[in-house]
N, C-alpha and C. Protein backbone atom coordinates (compact mmCIF):
# COMPACT_ATOMS: atom_id res chain seq x y z
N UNK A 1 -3.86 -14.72 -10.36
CA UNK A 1 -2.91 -13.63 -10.15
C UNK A 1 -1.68 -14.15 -9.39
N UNK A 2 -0.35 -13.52 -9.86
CA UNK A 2 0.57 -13.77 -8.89
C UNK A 2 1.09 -13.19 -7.61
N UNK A 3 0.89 -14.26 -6.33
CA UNK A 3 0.99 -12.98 -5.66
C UNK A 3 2.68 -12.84 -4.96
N UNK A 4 3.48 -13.42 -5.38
CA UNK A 4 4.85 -13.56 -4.82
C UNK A 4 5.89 -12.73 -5.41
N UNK A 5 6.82 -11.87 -4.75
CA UNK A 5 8.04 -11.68 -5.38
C UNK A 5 8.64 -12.26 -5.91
N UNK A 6 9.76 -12.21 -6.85
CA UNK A 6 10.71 -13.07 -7.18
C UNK A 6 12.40 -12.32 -7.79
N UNK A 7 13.09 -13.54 -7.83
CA UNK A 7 14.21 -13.05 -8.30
C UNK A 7 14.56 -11.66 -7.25
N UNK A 8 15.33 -10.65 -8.38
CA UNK A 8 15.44 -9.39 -8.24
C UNK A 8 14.14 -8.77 -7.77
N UNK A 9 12.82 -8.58 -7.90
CA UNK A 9 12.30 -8.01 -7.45
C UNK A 9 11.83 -8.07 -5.65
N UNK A 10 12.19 -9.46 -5.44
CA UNK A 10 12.38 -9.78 -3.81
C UNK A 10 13.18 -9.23 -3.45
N UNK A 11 14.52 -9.43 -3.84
CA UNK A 11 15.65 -8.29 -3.50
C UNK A 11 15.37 -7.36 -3.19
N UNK A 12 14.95 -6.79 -3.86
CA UNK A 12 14.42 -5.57 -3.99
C UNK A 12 13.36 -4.91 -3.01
N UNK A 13 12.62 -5.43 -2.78
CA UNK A 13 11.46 -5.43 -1.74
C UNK A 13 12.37 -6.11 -0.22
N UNK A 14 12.68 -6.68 0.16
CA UNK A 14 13.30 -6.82 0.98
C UNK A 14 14.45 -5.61 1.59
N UNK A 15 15.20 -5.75 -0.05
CA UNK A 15 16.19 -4.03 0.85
C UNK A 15 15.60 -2.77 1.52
N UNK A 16 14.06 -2.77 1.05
CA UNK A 16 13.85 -1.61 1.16
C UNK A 16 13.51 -1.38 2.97
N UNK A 17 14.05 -0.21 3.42
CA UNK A 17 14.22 -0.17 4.77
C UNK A 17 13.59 1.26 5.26
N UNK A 18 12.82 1.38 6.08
CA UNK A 18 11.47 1.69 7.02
C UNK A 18 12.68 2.68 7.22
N UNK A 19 11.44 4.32 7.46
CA UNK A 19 12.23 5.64 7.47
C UNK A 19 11.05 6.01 7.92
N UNK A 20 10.72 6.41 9.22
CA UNK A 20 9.76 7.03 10.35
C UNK A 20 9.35 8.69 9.86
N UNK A 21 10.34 9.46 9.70
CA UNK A 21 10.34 10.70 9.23
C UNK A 21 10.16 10.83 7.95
N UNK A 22 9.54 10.04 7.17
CA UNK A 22 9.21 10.54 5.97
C UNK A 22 7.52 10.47 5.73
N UNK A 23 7.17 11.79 5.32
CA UNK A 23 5.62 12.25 4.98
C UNK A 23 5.10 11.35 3.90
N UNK A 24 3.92 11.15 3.84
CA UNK A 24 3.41 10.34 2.56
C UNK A 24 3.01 11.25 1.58
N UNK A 25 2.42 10.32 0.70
CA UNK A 25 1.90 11.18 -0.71
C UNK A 25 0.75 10.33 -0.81
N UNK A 26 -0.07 11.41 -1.33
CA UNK A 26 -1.48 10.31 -1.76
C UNK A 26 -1.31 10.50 -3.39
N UNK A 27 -1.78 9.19 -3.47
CA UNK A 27 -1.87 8.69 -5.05
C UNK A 27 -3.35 8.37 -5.19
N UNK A 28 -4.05 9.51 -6.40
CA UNK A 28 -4.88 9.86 -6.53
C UNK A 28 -5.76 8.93 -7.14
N UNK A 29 -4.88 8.11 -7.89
CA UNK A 29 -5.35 7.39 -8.58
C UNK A 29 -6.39 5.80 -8.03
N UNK A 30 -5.12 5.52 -6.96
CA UNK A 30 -5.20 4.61 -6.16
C UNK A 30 -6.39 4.52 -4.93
N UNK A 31 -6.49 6.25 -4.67
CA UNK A 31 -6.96 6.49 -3.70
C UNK A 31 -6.54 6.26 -2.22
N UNK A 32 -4.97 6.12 -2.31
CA UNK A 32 -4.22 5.44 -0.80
C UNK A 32 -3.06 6.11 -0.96
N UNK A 33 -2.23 6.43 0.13
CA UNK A 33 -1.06 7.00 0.89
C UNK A 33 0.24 6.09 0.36
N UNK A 34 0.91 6.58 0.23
CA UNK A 34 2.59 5.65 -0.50
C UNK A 34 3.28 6.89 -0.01
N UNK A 35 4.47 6.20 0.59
CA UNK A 35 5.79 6.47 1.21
C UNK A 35 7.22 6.39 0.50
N UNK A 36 7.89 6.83 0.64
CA UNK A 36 8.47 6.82 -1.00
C UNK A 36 9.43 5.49 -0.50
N UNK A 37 9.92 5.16 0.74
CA UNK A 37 11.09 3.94 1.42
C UNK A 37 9.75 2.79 0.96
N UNK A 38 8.44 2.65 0.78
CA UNK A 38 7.71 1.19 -0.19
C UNK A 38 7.53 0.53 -1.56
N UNK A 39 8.37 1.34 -1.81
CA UNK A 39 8.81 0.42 -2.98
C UNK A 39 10.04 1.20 -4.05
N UNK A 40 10.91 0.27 -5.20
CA UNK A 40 11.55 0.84 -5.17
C UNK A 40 11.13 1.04 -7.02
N UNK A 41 11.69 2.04 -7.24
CA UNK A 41 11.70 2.59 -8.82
C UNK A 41 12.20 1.36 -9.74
N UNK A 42 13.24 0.16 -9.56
CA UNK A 42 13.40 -0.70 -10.23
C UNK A 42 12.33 -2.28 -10.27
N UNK A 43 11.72 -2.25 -9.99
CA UNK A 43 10.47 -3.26 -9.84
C UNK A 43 10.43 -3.41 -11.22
N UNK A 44 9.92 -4.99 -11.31
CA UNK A 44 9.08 -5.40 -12.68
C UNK A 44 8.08 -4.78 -12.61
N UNK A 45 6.95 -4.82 -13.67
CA UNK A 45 5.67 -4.26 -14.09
C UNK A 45 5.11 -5.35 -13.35
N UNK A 46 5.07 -6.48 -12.88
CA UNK A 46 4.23 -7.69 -12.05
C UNK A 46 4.54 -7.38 -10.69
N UNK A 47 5.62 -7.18 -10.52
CA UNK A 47 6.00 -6.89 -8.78
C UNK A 47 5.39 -4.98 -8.14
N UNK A 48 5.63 -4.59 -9.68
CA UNK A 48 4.38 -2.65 -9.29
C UNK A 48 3.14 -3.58 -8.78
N UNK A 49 2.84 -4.51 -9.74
CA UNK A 49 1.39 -4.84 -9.64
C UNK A 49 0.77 -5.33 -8.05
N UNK A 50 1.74 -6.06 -7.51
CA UNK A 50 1.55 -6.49 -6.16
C UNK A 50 1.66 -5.66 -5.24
N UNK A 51 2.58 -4.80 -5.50
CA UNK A 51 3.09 -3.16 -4.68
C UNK A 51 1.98 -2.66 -4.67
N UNK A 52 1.13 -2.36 -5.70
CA UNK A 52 0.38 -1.43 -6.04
C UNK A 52 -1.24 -1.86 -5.14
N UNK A 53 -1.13 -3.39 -5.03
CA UNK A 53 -2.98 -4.22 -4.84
C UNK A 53 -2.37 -3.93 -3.43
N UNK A 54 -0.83 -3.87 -2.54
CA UNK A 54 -0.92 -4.27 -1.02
C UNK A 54 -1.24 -2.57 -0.78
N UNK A 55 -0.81 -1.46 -1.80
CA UNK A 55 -1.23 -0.16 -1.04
C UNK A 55 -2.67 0.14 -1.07
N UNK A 56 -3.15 -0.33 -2.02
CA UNK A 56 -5.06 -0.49 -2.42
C UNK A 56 -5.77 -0.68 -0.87
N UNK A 57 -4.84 -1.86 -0.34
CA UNK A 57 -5.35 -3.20 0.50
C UNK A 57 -5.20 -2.11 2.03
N UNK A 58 -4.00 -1.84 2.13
CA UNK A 58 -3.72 -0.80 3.66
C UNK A 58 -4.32 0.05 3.25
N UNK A 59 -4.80 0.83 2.34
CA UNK A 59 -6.25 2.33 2.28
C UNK A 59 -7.00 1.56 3.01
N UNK A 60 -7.61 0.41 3.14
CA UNK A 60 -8.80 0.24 3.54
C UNK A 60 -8.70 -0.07 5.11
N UNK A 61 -7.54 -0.18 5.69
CA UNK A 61 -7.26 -0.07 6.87
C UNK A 61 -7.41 1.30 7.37
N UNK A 62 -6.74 2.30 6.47
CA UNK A 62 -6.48 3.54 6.86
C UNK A 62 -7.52 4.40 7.07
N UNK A 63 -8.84 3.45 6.26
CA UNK A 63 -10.38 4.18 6.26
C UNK A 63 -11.03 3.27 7.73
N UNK A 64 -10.69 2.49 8.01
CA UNK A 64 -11.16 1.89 9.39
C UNK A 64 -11.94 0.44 8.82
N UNK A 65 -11.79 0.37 7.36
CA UNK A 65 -12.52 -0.86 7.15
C UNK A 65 -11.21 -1.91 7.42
N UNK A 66 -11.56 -3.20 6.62
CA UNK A 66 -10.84 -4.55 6.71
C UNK A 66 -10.77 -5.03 5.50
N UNK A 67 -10.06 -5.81 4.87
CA UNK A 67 -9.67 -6.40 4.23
C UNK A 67 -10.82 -7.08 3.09
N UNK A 68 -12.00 -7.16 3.93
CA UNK A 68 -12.82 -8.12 3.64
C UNK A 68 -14.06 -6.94 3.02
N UNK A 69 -13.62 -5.94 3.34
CA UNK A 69 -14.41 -4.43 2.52
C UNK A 69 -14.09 -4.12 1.01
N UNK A 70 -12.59 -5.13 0.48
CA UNK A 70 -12.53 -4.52 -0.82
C UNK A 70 -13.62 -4.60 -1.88
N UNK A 71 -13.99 -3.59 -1.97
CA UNK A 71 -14.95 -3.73 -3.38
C UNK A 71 -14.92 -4.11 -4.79
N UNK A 72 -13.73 -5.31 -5.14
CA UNK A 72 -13.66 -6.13 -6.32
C UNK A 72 -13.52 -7.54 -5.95
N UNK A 73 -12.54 -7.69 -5.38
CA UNK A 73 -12.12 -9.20 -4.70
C UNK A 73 -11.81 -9.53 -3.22
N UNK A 74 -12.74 -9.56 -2.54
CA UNK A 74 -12.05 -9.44 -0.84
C UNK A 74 -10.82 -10.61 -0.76
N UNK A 75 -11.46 -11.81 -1.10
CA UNK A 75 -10.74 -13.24 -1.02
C UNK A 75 -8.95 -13.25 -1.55
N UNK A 76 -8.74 -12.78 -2.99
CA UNK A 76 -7.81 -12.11 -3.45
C UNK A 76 -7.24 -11.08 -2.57
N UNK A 77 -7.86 -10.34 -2.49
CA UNK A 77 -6.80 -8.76 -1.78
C UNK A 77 -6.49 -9.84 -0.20
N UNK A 78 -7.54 -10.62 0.17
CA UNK A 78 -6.66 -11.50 1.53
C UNK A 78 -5.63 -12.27 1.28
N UNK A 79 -5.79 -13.18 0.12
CA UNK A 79 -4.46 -14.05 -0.19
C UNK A 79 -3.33 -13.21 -0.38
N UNK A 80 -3.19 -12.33 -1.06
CA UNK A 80 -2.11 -11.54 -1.44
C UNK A 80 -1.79 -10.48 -0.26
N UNK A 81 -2.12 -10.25 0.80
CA UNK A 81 -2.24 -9.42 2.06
C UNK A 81 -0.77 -10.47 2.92
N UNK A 82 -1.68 -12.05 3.03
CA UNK A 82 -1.35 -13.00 3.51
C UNK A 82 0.03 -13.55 3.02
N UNK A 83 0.27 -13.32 1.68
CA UNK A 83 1.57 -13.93 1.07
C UNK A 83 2.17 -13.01 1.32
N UNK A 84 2.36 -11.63 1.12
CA UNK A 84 3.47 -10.22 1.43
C UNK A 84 3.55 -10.85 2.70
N UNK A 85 2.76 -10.59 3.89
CA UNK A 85 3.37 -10.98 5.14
C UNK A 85 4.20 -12.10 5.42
N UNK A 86 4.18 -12.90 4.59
CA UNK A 86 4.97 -14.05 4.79
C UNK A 86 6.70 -13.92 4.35
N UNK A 87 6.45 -13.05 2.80
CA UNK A 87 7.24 -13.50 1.90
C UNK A 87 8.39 -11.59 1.92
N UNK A 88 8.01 -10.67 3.13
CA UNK A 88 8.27 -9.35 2.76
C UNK A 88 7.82 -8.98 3.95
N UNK A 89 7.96 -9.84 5.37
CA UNK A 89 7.29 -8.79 6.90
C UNK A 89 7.72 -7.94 7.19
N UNK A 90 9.28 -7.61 7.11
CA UNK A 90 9.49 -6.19 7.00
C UNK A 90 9.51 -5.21 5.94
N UNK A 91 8.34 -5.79 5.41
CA UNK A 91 8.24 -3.97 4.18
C UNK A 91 8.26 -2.93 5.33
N UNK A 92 8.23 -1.89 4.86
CA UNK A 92 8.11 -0.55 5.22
C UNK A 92 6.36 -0.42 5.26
N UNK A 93 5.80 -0.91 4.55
CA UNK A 93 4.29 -0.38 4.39
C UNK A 93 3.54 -1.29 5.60
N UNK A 94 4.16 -1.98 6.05
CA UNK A 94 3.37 -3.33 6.96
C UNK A 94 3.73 -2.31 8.80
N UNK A 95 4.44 -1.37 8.92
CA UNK A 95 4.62 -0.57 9.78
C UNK A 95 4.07 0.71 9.52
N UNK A 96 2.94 0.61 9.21
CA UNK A 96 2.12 1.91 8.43
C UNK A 96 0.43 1.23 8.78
N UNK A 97 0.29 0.65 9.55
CA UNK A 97 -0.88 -0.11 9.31
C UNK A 97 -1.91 1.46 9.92
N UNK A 98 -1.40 1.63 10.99
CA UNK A 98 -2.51 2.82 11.23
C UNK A 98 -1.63 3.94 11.34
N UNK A 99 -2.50 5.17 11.27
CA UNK A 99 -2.05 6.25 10.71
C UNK A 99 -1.87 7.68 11.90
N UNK A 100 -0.51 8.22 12.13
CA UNK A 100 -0.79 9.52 13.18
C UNK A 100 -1.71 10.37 12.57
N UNK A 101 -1.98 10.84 13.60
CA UNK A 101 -3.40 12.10 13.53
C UNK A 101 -2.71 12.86 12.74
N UNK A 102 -1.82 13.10 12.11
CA UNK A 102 -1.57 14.19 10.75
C UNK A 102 -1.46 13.55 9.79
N UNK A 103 -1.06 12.23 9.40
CA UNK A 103 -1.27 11.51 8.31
C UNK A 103 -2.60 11.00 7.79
N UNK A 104 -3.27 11.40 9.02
CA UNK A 104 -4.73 10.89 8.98
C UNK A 104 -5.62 11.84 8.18
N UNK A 105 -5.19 13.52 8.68
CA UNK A 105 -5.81 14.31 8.42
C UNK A 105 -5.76 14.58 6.96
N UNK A 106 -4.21 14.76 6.46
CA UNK A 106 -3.75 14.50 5.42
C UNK A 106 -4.55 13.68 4.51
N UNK A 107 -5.17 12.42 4.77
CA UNK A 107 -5.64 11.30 4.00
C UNK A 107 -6.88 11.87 3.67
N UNK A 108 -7.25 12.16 5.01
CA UNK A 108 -8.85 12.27 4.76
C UNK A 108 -9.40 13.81 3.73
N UNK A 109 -8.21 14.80 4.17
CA UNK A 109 -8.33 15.59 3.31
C UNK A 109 -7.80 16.14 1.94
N UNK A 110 -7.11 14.68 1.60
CA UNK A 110 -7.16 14.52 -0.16
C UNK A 110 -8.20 13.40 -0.52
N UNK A 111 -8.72 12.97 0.40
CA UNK A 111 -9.89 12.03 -0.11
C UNK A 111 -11.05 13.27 -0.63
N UNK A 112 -11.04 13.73 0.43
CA UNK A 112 -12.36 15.37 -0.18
C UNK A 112 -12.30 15.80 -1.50
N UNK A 113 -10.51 16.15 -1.19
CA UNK A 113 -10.37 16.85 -2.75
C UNK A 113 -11.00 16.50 -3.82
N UNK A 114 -10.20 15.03 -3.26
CA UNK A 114 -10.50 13.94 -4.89
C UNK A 114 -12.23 14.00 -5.39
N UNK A 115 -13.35 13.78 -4.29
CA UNK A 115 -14.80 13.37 -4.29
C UNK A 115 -14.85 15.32 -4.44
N UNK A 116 -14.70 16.07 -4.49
CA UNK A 116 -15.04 17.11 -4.99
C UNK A 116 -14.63 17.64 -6.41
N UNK A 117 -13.63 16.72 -6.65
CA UNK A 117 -12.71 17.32 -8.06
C UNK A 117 -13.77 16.18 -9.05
N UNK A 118 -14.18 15.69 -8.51
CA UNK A 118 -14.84 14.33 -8.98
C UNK A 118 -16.57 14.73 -9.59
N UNK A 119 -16.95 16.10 -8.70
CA UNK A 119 -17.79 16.47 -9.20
C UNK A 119 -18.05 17.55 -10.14
């Protein structure tokens, strides 16, 4: 897998600039919280892809696990954890690591939804 920005899509990820007052959204799909200042609508389909494994990767922070909890590839979701921080430390999502008690509540109570809509 690739785990680096490039070109325009570094650009891109780099411009994007951290906004305190903005509420999240849970993506149902994902099962994790996205902010709309983490990423931007012009991304390649490879650079969504990395966008998409680092918001996977912070749910599992946001649930109190670690990195090393993902349930497909721990080793992977670490390398690619490890390269964003290098290559993108100021994303917006890397200042999101833990969550205020209303974003929390928020999380936990579209996680319900979801495991009830599920049944």
């Amino acid at each position: 897998m690739h785990f680096e920005f490039v070109g325009k899509d570094l650009e891109l990820m780099k411009s994007l600039k951290y906004d305190p007052d903005l509420k999240p959204n849970y993506e149902s799909i994902k099962g994790c919280l996205i902010w709309k200042d983490e990423r931007s609508d012009d991304l390649s389909p490879d650079a969504y892809h990395i966008v998409s494994s680092l918001f996977v990767a912070r749910s599992l922070l946001h649930q109190g696990l670690s990195l090393e909890n993902h349930p497909i590839d721990p080793e992977l979701c670490k390398k690619l954890w490890a390269a964003a921080q290098q290559q993108i430390s100021e994303w917006p999502g890397f200042k999101r690591l833990m969550l205020s008690a209303e974003d929390k509540d928020y999380f936990e109570d579209q996680i319900a939804r979801a495991e009830r809509a599920d049944l």
